[in-house]
C-alpha atoms as a PDB file:
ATOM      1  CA  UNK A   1     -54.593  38.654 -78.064  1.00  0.00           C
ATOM      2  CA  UNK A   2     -58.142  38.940 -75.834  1.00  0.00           C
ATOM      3  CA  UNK A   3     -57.894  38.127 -72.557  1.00  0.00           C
ATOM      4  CA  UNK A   4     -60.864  38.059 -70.513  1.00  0.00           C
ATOM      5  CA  UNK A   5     -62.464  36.850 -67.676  1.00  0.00           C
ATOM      6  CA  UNK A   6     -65.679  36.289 -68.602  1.00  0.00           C
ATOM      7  CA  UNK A   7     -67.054  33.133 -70.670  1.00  0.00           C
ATOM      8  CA  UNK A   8     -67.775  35.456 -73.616  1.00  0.00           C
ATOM      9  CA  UNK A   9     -66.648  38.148 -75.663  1.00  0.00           C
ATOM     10  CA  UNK A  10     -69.215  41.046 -76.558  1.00  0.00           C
ATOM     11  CA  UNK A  11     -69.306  41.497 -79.973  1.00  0.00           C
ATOM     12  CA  UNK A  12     -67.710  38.508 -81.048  1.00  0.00           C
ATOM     13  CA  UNK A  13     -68.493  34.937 -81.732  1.00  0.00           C
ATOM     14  CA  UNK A  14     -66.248  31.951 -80.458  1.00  0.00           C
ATOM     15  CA  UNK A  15     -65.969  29.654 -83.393  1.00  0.00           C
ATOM     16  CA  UNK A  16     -63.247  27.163 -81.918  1.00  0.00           C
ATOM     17  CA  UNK A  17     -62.579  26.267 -78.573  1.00  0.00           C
ATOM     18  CA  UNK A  18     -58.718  24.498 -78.140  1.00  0.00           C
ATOM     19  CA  UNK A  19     -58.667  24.076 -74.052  1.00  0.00           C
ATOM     20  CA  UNK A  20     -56.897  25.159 -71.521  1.00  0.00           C
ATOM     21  CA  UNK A  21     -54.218  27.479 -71.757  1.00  0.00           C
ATOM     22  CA  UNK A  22     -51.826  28.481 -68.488  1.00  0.00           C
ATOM     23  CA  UNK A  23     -48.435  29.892 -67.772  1.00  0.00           C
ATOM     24  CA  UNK A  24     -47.253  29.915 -63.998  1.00  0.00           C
ATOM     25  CA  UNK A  25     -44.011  31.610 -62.318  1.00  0.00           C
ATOM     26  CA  UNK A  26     -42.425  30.708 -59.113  1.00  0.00           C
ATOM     27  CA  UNK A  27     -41.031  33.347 -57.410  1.00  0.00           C
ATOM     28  CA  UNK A  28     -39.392  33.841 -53.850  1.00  0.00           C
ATOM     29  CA  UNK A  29     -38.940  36.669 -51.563  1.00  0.00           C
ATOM     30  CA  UNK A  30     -35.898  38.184 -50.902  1.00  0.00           C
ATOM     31  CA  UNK A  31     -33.772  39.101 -47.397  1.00  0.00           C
ATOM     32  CA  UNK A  32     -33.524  42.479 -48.216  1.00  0.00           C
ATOM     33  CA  UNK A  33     -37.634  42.846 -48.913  1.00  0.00           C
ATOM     34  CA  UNK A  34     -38.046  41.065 -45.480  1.00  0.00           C
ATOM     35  CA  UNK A  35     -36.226  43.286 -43.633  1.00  0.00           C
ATOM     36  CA  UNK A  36     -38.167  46.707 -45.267  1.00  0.00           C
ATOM     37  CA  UNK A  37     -41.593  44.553 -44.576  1.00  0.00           C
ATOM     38  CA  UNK A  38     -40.396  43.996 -40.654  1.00  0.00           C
ATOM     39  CA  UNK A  39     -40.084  47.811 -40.188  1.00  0.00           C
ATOM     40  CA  UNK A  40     -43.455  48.390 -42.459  1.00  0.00           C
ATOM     41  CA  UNK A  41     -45.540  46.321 -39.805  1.00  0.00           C
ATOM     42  CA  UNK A  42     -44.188  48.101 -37.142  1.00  0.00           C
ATOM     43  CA  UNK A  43     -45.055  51.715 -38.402  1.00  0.00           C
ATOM     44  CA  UNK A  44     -47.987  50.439 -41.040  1.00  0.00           C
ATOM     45  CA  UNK A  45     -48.373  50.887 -44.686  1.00  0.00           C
ATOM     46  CA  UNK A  46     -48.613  49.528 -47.965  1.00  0.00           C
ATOM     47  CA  UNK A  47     -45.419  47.072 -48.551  1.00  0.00           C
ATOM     48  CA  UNK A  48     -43.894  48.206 -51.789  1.00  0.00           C
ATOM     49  CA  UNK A  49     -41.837  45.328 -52.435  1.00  0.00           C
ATOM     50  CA  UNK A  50     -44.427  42.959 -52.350  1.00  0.00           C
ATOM     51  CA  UNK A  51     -46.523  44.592 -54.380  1.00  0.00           C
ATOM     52  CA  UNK A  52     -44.068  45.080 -56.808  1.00  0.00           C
ATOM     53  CA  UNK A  53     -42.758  41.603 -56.572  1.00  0.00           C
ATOM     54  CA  UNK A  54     -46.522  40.088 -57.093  1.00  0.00           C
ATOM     55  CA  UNK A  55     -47.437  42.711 -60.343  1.00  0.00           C
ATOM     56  CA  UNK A  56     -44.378  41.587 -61.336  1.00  0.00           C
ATOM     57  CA  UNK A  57     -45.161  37.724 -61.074  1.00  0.00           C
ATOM     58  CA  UNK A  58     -48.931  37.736 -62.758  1.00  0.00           C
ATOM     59  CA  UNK A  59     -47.658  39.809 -65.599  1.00  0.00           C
ATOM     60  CA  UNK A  60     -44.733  37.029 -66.417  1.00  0.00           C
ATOM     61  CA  UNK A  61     -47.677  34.441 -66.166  1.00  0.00           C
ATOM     62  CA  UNK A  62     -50.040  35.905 -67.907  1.00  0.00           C
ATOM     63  CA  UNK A  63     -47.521  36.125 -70.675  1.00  0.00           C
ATOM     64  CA  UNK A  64     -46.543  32.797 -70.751  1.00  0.00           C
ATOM     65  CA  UNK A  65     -50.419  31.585 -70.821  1.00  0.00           C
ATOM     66  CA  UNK A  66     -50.627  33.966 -74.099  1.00  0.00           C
ATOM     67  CA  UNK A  67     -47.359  32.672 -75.206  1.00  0.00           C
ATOM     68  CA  UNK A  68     -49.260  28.535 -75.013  1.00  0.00           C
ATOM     69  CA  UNK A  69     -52.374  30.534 -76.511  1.00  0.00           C
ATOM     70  CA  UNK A  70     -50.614  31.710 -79.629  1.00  0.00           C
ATOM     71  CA  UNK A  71     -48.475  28.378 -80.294  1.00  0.00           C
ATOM     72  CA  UNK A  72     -51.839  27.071 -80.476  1.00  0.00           C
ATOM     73  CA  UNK A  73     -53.143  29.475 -83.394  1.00  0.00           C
ATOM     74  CA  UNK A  74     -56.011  31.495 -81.278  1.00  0.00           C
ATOM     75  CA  UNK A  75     -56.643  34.593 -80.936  1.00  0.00           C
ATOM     76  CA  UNK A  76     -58.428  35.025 -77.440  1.00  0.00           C
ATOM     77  CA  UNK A  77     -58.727  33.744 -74.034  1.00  0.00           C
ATOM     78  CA  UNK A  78     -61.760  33.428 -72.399  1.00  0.00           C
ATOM     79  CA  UNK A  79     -62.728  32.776 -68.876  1.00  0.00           C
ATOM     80  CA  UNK A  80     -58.997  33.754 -67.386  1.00  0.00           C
ATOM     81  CA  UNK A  81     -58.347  33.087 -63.806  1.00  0.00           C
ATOM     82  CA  UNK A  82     -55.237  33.567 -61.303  1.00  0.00           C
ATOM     83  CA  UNK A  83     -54.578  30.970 -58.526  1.00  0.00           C
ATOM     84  CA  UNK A  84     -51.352  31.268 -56.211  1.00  0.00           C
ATOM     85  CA  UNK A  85     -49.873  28.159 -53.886  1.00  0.00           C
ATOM     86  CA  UNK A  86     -47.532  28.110 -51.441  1.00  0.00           C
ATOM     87  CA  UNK A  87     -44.289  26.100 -52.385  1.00  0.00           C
ATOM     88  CA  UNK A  88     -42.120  26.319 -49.230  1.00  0.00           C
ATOM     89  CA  UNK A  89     -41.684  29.231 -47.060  1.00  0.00           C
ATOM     90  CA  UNK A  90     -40.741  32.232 -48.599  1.00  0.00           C
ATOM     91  CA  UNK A  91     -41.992  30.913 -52.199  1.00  0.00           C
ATOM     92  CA  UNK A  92     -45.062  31.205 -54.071  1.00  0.00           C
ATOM     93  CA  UNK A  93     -46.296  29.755 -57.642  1.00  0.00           C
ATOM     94  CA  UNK A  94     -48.386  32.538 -59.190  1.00  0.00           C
ATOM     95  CA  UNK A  95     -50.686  30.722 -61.770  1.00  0.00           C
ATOM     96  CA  UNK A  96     -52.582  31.942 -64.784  1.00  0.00           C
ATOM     97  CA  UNK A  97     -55.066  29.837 -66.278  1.00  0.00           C
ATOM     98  CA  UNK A  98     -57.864  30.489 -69.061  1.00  0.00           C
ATOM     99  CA  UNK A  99     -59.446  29.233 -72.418  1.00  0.00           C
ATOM    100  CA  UNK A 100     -58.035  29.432 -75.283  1.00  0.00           C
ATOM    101  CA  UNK A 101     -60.575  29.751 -77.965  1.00  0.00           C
ATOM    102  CA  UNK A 102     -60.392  31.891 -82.072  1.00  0.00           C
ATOM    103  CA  UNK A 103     -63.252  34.338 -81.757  1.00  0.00           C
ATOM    104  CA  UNK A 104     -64.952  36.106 -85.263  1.00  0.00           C
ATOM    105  CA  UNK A 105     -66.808  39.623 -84.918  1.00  0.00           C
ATOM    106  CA  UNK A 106     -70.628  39.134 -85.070  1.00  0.00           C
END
């Protein structure tokens, strides 16, 4: 499966466009994380946790926006975006949104 985020795939023509495609995760944060970030903006640095906790979330929704994709039959996704919310304190919805559209080489 293509995923991209432009409008257009070079080299290849869309030939059917099915709509919007998106898979989401909500995911909270965890004591334990909290306390290691506390100490981290004391003494500065990157916050390995987090980071690993947020690669973590867009991977599980960018599969589940190519899991919609597929049911659907197509074989690319074009224009693919992320967009997070808050939900409540402590908990973020990571969102992956995008096209879904069957592309043909040119």
């Amino acid at each position: 499966m293509l995923v991209v985020t432009g409008n257009d795939i070079p080299g290849k023509r869309i030939v059917k466009t099915l709509g919007i495609v998106r898979g989401n995760t909500v995911r909270a944060r965890h004591v334990g994380h909290d306390i290691v970030a506390g100490l981290k903006n004391i003494v500065g640095g990157e916050i390995g946790e987090y980071a690993k906790l947020v690669a973590e979330s867009r991977e599980q929704s960018l599969d589940r926006m190519k899991e919609q994709a597929e049911q659907l039959g197509v074989n690319a996704i074009v224009a693919a975006r992320f967009s997070t919310s808050v939900m409540q304190a402590g908990a973020a919805e990571l969102l992956a949104y995008g096209t879904a559209v069957v592309v043909e080489d040119e």
